[in-house]
N, C-alpha and C. Protein backbone atom coordinates (compact mmCIF):
# COMPACT_ATOMS: atom_id res chain seq x y z
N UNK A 1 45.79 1.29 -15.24
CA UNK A 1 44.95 0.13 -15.04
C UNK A 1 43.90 0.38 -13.96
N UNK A 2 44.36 0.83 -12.57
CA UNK A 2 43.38 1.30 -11.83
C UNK A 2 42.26 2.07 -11.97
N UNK A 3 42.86 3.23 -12.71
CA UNK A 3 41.73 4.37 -13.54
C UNK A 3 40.79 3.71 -14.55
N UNK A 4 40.52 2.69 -15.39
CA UNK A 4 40.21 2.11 -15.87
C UNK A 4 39.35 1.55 -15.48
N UNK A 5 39.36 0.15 -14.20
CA UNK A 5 38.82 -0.36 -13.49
C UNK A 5 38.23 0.71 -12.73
N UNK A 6 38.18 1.72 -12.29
CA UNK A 6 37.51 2.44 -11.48
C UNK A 6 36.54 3.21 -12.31
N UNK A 7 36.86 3.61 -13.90
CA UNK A 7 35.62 4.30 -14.36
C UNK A 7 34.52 3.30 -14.82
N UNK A 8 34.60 1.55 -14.69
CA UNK A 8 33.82 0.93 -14.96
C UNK A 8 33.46 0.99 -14.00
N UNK A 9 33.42 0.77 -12.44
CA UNK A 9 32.96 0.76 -11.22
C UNK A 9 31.86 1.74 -11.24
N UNK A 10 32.54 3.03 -11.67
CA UNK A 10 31.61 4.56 -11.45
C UNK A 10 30.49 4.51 -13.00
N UNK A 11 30.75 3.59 -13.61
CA UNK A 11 29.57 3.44 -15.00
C UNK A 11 29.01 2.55 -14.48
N UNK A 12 28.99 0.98 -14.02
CA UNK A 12 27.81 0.43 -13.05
C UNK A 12 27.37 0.91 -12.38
N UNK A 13 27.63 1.49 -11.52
CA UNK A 13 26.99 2.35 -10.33
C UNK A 13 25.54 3.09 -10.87
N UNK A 14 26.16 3.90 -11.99
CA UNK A 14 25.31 4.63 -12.63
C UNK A 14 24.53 4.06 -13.50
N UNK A 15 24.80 2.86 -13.95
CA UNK A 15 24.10 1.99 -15.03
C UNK A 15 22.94 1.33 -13.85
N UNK A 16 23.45 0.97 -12.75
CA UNK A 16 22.48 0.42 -11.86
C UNK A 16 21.26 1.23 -10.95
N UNK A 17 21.91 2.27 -10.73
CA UNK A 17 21.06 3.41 -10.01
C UNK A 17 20.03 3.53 -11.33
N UNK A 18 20.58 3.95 -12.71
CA UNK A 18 19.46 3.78 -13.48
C UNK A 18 18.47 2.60 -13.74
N UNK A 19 18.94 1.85 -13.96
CA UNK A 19 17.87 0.11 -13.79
C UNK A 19 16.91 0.57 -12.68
N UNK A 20 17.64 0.85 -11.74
CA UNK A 20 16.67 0.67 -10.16
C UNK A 20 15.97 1.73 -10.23
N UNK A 21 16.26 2.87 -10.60
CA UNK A 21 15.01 3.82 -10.36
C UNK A 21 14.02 3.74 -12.01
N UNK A 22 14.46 3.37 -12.53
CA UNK A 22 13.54 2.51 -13.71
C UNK A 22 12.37 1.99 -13.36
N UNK A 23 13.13 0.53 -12.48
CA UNK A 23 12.24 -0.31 -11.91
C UNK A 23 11.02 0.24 -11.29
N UNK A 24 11.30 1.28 -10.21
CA UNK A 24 10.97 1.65 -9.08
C UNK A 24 9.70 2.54 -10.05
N UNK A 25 9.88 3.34 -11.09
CA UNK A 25 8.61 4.00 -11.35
C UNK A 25 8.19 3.45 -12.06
N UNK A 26 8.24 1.99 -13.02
CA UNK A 26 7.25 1.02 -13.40
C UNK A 26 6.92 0.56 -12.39
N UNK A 27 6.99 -0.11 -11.11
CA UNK A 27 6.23 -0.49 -10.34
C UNK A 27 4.57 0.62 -9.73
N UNK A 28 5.38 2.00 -9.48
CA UNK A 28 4.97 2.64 -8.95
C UNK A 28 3.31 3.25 -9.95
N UNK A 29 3.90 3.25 -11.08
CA UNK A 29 3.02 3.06 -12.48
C UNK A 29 2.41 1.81 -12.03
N UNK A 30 2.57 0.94 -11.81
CA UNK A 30 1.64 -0.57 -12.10
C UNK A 30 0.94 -0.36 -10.77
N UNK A 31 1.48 0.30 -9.72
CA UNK A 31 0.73 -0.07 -8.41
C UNK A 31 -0.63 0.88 -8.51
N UNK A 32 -0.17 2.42 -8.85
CA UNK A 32 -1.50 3.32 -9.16
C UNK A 32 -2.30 2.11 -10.14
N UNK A 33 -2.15 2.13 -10.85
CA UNK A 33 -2.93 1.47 -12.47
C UNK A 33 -3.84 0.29 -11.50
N UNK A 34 -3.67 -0.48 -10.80
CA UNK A 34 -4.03 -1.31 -10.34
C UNK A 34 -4.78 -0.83 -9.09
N UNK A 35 -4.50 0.06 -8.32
CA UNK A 35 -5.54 0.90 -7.64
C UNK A 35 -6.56 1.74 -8.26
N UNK A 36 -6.62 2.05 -9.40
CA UNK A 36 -7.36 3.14 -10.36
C UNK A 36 -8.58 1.79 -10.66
N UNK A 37 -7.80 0.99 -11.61
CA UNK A 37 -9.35 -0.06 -11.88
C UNK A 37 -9.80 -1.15 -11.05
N UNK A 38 -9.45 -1.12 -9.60
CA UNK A 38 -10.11 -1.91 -8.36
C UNK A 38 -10.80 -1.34 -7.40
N UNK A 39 -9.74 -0.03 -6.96
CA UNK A 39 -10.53 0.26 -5.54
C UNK A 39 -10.39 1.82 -5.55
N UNK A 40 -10.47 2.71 -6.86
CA UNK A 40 -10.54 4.03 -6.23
C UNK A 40 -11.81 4.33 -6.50
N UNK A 41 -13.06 3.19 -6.54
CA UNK A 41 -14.52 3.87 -6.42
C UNK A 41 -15.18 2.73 -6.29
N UNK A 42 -16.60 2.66 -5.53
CA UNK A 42 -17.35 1.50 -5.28
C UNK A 42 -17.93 1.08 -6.51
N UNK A 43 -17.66 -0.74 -6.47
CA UNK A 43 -18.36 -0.69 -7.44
C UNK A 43 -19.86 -1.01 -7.93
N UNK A 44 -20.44 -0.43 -6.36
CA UNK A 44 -21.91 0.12 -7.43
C UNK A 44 -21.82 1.59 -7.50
N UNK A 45 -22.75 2.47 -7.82
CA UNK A 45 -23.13 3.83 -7.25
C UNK A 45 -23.72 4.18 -5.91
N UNK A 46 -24.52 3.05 -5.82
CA UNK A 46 -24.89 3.45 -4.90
C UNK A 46 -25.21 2.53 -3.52
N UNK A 47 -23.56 1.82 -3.50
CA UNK A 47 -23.40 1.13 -2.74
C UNK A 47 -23.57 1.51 -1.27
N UNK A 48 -22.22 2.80 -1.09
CA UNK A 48 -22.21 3.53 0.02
C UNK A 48 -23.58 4.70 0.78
N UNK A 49 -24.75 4.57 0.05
CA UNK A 49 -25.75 5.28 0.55
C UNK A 49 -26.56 4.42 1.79
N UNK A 50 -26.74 5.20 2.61
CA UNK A 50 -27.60 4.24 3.56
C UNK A 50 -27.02 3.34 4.49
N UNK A 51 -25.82 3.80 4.40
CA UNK A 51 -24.78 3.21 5.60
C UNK A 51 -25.27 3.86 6.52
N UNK A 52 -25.18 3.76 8.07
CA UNK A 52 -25.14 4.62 9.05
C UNK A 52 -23.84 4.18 9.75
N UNK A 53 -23.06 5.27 9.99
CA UNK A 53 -21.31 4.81 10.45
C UNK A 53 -21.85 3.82 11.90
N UNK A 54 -22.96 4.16 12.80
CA UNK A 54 -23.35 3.84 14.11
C UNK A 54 -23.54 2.64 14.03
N UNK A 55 -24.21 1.96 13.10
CA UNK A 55 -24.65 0.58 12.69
C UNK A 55 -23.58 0.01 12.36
N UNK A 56 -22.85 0.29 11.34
CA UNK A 56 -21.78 -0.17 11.00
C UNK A 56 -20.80 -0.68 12.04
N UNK A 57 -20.65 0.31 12.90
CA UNK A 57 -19.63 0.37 13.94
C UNK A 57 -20.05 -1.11 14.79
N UNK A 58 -21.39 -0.85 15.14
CA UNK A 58 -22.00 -1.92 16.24
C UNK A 58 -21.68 -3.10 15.76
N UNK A 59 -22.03 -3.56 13.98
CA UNK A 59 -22.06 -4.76 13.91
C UNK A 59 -20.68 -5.43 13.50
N UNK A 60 -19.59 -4.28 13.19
CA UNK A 60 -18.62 -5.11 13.16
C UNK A 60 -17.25 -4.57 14.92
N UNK A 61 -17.78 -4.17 15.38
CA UNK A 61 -17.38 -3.73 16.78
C UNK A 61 -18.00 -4.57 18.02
N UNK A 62 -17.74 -5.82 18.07
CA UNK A 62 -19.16 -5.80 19.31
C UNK A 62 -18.81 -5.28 20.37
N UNK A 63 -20.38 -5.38 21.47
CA UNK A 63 -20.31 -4.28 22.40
C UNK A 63 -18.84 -4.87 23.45
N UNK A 64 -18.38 -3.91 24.62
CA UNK A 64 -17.53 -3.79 25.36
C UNK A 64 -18.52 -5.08 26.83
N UNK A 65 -17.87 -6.53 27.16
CA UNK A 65 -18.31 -6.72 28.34
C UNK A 65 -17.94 -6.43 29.35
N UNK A 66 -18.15 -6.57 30.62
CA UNK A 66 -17.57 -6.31 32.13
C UNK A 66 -17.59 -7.42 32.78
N UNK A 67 -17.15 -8.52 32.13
CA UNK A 67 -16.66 -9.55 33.23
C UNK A 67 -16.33 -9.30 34.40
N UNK A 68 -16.99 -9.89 35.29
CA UNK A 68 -16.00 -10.03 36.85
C UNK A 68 -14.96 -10.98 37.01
N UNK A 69 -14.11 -10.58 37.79
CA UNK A 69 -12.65 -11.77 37.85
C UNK A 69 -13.72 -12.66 39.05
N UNK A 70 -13.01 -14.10 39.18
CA UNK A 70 -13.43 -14.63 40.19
C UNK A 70 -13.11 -14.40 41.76
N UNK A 71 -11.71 -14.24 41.74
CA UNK A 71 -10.87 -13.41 42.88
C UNK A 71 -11.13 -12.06 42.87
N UNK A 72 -11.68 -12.05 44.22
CA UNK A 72 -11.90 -10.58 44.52
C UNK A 72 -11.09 -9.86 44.85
């Protein structure tokens, strides 16, 4: 009876490890697929021309101030 109950234990196990790594590379499939037709290229051509990283930086970086504390 024990042996019994224990080779169903050791066939879920294995029935489940399979489900789950199933799961795991349809997701992994859906997550590429969904990066491929959104964001692995701009969508103009020639969106990214004429950036300058320096500009860029400035306008979403603003500059560093130097507040003074009031207590000296």
């Amino acid at each position: 009876m024990r042996r019994q109950s224990a080779e169903k234990s050791v066939m879920a196990t294995r029935h489940l490890r399979r489900e789950i790594a199933l799961m795991l590379a349809i997701k992994a499939a859906l997550l590429y697929g969904i990066w491929f037709a959104f964001f692995s290229e701009p969508q103009l051509p020639k969106m990214s021309e004429g950036m300058d990283p320096g500009r860029v930086a400035s306008t979403l970086i603003p500059p560093k101030t130097t507040a003074t504390s009031p207590n000296p």
